[in-house]
Protein backbone atom coordinates (compact mmCIF):
# COMPACT_ATOMS: atom_id res chain seq x y z
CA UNK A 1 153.42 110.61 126.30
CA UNK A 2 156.35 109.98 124.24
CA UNK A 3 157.30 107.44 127.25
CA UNK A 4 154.44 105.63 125.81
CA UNK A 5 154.86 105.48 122.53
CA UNK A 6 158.88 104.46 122.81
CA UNK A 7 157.56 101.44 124.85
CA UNK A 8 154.20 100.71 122.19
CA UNK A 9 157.17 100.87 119.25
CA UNK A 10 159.36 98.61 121.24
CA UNK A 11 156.97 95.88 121.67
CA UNK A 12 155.73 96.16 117.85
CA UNK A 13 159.20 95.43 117.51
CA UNK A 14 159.59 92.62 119.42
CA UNK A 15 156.67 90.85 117.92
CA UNK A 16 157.71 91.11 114.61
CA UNK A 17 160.83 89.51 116.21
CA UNK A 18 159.14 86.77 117.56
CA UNK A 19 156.95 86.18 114.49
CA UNK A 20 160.19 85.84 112.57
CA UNK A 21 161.27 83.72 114.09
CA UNK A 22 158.24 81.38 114.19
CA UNK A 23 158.31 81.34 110.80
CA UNK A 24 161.87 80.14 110.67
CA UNK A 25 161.18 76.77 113.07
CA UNK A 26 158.08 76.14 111.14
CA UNK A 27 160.12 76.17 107.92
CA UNK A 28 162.00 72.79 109.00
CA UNK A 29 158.63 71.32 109.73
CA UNK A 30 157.79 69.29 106.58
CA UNK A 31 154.36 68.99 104.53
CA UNK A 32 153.53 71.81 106.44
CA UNK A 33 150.28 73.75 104.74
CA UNK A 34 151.10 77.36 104.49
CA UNK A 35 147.21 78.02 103.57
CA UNK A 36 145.71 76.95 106.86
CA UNK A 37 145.33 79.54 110.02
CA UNK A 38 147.34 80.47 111.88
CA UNK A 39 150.26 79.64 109.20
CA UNK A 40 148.86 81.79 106.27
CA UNK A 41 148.62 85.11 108.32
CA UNK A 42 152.51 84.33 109.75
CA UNK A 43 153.60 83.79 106.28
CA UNK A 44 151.52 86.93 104.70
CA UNK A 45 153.28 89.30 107.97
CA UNK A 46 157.04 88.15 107.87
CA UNK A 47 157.29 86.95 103.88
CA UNK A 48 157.30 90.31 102.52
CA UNK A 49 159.73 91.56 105.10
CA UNK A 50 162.03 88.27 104.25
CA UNK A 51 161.81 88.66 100.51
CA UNK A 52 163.96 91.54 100.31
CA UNK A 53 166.71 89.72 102.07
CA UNK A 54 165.99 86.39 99.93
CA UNK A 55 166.45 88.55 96.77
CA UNK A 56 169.54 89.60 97.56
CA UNK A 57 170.74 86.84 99.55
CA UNK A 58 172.06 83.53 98.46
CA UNK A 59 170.91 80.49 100.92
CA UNK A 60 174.26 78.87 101.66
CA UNK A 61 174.04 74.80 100.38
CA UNK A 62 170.77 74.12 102.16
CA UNK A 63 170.39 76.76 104.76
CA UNK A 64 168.59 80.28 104.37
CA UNK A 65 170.64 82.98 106.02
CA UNK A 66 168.61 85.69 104.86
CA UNK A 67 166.58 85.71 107.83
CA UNK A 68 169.47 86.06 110.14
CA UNK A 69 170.30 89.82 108.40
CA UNK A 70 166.63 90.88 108.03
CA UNK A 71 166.89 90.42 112.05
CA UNK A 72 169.60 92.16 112.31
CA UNK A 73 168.46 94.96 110.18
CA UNK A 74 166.03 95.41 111.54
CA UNK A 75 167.53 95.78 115.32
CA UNK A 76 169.10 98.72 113.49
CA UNK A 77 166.11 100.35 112.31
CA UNK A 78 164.62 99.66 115.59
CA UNK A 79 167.88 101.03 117.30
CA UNK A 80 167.49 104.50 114.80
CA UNK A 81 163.86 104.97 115.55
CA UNK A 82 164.30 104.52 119.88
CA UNK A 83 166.99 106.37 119.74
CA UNK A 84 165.55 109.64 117.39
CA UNK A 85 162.43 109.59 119.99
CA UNK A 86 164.22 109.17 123.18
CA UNK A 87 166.28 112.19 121.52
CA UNK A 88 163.09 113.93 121.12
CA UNK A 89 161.90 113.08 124.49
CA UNK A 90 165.15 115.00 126.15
């Protein structure tokens, strides 16, 4: 059961992943329109997740590393949470 669950958290995970990183290519594509579908619903899941790291993260001339760290991040948070289960699991 908890088998399950490690493997349902790990693929959240890795969606989020991948839905990050759609919205960074489609960030280079110009006059996109954020308010269309699909775009809106990419930008409403991964922009409040990527504002924290925009707060407190400068881009660097042109380019936005923020995203880069909230990736990283959260790897470790992903890392912590498999981990405590699989802990759990014995």
């Amino acid at each position: 059961m908890l088998r399950a669950l490690i493997g349902a958290i790990n693929s959240l995970f890795s969606l989020f992943y991948i839905v990050i990183l759609i919205r960074c290519f489609l960030s280079f594509v110009p006059n996109l329109d954020w308010n269309r579908q699909p775009f809106y619903t990419i930008r409403m899941v991964t922009d409040s997740y990527l504002d924290i790291f925009k707060r407190f993260i400068p881009p660097i001339g042109m380019l936005d590393v923020s995203p880069i760290v909230a990736i990283i991040v959260l790897g470790l948070i992903q890392n912590i949470i498999i981990i405590s289960l699989s802990l759990l699991a014995g």
